[in-house]
Protein backbone atom coordinates (compact mmCIF):
# COMPACT_ATOMS: atom_id res chain seq x y z
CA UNK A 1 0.00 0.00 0.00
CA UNK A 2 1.65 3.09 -0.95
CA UNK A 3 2.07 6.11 1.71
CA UNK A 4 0.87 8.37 -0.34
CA UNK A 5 -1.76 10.86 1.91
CA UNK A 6 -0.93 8.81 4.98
CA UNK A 7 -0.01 12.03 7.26
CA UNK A 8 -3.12 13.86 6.21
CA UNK A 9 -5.27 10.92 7.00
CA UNK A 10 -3.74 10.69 10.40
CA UNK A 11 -3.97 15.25 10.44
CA UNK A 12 -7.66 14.77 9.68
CA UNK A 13 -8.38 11.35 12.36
CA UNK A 14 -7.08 13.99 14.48
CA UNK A 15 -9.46 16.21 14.19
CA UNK A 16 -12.70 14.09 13.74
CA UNK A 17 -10.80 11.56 16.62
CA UNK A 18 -11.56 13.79 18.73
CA UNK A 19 -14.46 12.04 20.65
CA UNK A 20 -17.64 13.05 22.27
CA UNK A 21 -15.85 14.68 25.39
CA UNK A 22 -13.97 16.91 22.87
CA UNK A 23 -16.87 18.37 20.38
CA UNK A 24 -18.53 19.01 23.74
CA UNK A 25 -15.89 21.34 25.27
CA UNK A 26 -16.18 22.90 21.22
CA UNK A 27 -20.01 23.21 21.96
CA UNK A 28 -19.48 24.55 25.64
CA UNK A 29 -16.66 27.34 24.38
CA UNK A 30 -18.40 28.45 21.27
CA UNK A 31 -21.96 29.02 23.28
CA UNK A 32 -19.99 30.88 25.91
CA UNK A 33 -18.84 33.27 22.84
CA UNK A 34 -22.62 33.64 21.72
CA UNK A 35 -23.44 34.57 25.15
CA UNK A 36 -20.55 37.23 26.25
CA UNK A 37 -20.91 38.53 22.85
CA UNK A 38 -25.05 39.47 23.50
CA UNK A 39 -24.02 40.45 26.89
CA UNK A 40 -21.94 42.82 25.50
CA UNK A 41 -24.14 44.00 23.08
CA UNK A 42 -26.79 44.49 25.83
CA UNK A 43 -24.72 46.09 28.06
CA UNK A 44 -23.59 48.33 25.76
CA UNK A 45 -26.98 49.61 24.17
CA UNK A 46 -28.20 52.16 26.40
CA UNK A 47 -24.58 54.45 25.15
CA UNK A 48 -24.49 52.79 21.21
CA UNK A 49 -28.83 53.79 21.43
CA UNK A 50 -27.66 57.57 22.07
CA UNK A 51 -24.86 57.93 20.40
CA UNK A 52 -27.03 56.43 16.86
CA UNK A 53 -29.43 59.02 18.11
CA UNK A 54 -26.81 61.99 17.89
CA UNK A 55 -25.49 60.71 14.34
CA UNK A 56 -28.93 60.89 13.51
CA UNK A 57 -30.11 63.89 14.65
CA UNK A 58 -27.18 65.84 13.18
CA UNK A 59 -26.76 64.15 9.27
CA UNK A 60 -27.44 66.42 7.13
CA UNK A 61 -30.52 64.94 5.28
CA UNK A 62 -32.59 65.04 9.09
CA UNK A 63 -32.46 68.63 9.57
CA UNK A 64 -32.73 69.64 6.29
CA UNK A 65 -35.86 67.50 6.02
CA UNK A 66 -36.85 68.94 9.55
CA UNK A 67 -35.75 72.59 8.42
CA UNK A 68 -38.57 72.00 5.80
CA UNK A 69 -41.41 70.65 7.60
CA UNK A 70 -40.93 73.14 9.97
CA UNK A 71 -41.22 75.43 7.05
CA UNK A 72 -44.03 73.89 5.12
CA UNK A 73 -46.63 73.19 8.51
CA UNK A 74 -46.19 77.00 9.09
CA UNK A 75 -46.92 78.35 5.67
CA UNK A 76 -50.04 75.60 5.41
CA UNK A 77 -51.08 76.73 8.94
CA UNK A 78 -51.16 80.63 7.54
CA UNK A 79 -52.79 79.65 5.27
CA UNK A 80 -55.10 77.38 6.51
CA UNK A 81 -56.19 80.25 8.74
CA UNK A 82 -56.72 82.67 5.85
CA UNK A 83 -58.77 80.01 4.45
CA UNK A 84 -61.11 79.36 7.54
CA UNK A 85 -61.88 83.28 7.11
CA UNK A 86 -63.18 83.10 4.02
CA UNK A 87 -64.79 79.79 4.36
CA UNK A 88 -66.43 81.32 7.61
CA UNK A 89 -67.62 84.41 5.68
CA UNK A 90 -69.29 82.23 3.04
CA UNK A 91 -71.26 80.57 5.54
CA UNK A 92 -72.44 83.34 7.00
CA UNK A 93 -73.67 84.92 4.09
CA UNK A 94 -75.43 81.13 3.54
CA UNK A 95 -75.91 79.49 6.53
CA UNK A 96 -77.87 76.73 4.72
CA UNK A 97 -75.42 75.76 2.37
CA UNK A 98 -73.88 72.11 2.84
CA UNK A 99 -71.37 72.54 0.87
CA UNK A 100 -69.82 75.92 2.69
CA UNK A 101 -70.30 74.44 5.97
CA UNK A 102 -68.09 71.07 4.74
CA UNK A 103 -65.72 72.97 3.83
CA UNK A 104 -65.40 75.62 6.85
CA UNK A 105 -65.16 72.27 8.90
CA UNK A 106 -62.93 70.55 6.87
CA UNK A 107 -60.42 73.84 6.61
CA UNK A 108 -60.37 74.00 10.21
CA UNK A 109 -59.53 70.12 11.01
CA UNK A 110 -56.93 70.12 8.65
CA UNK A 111 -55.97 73.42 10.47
CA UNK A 112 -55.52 71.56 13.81
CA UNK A 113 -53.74 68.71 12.45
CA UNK A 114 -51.26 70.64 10.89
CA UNK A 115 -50.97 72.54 14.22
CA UNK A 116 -50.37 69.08 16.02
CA UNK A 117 -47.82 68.27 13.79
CA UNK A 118 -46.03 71.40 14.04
CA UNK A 119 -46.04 71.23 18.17
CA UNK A 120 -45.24 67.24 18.39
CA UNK A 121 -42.27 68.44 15.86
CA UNK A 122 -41.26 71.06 18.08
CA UNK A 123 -40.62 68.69 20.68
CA UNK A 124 -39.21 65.78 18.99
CA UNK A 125 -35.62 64.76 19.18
CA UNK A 126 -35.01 64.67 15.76
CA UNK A 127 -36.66 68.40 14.48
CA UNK A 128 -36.62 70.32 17.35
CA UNK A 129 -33.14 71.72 16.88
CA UNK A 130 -34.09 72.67 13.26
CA UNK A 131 -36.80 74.58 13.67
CA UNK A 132 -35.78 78.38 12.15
CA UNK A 133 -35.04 80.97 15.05
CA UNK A 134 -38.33 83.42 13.15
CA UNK A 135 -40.87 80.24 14.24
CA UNK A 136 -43.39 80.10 16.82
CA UNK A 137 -41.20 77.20 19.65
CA UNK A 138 -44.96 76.14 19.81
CA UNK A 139 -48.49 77.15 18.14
CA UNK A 140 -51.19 78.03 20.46
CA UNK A 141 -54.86 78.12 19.49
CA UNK A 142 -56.45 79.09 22.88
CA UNK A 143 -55.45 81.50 25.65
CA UNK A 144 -53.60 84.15 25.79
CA UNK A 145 -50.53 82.87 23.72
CA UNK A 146 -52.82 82.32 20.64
CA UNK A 147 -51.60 84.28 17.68
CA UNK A 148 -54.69 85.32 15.38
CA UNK A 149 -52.54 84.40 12.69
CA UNK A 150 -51.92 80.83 13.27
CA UNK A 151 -54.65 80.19 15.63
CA UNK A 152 -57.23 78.07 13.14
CA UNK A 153 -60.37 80.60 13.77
CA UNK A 154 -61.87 83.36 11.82
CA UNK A 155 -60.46 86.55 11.85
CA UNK A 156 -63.57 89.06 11.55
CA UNK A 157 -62.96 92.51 12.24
C-alpha cells in the first residue's frame, strides 16, 4: 500500500478523533462566545442607542428635512387660517349651504392637524433643533398665547 496521503489521513483522524468529550468542550466554548458577545451587546446599548441618536439627529438629510417641515406646517397653517376666514364668511352669508359648511369644517380640522404636527415636531428629538429661530417654539390656538394668525379661527374685524 503506498504512503501516499498517509499524514493527512492521520492530520484529519485527528481532528474528527476527537471524541464526544472533545466536540462538547467545542459546543461549551463556542456558546460561551454567543453569550458574552449578547451580553456585551446588551450592556452596551443604552450608550451605542444615544450615540445612533446623535449621528442621527445631526446628518445632514434630518435637519434639512426637519428645516422644511418646519417650514411647510407653518406656511399651510397661515394659510389654513386665511382660508377658515373666508370659508367662515361664506357661511355666514349662507348658513344653509352644505357645501360651505363642509368645507369651513374641513379647513379647520386640517388646520388643527397641521398645528399638532407642528407642536409634536417642536418637541421631537429629531426636528426640534431645526426649527428656524423666526418660528413660533410652539403654536397656540387658545389662551392668551394664541396668535390670530396661526390660531385656526376666523379673523372678523
Amino acid at each position: 500500500m503506498s504512503d501516499y496521503g498517509r499524514e493527512d489521513r492521520r492530520e484529519a483522524r485527528k481532528w474528527f478523533g476527537l471524541g464526544i468529550f472533545g466536540w462538547l468542550i467545542i459546543l461549551v466554548v463556542a456558546v460561551l462566545v454567543a453569550v458574552a458577545a449578547w451580553g456585551f451587546t446588551v450592556a452596551t446599548s443604552d450608550i451605542k442607542g444615544q450615540g445612533d441618536g446623535v449621528i442621527q439627529n445631526n446628518s445632514a438629510d434630518n435637519w434639512i428635512e426637519a428645516q422644511a417641515e418646519f417650514e411647510q406646517n407653518f406656511a399651510s397653517i397661515e394659510a389654513d387660517d386665511i382660508k377658515i376666514t373666508n370659508a367662515y364668511t361664506q357661511l355666514q352669508a349662507e348658513p344653509d349651504n352644505t357645501v360651505f359648511r363642509t368645507n369651513y369644517t374641513g379647513i379647520v380640522s386640517h388646520c388643527l392637524s397641521l398645528v399638532a404636527d407642528y407642536n409634536a415636531d417642536a418637541r421631537s428629538y429629531l426636528t426640534e433643533d431645526w426649527r428656524a429661530a423666526d418660528l413660533p417654539e410652539r403654536i397656540e390656538t387658545q389662551g392668551q398665547f394664541a396668535d390670530v394668525a396661526t390660531d385656526c379661527k376666523e379673523n372678523t374685524p
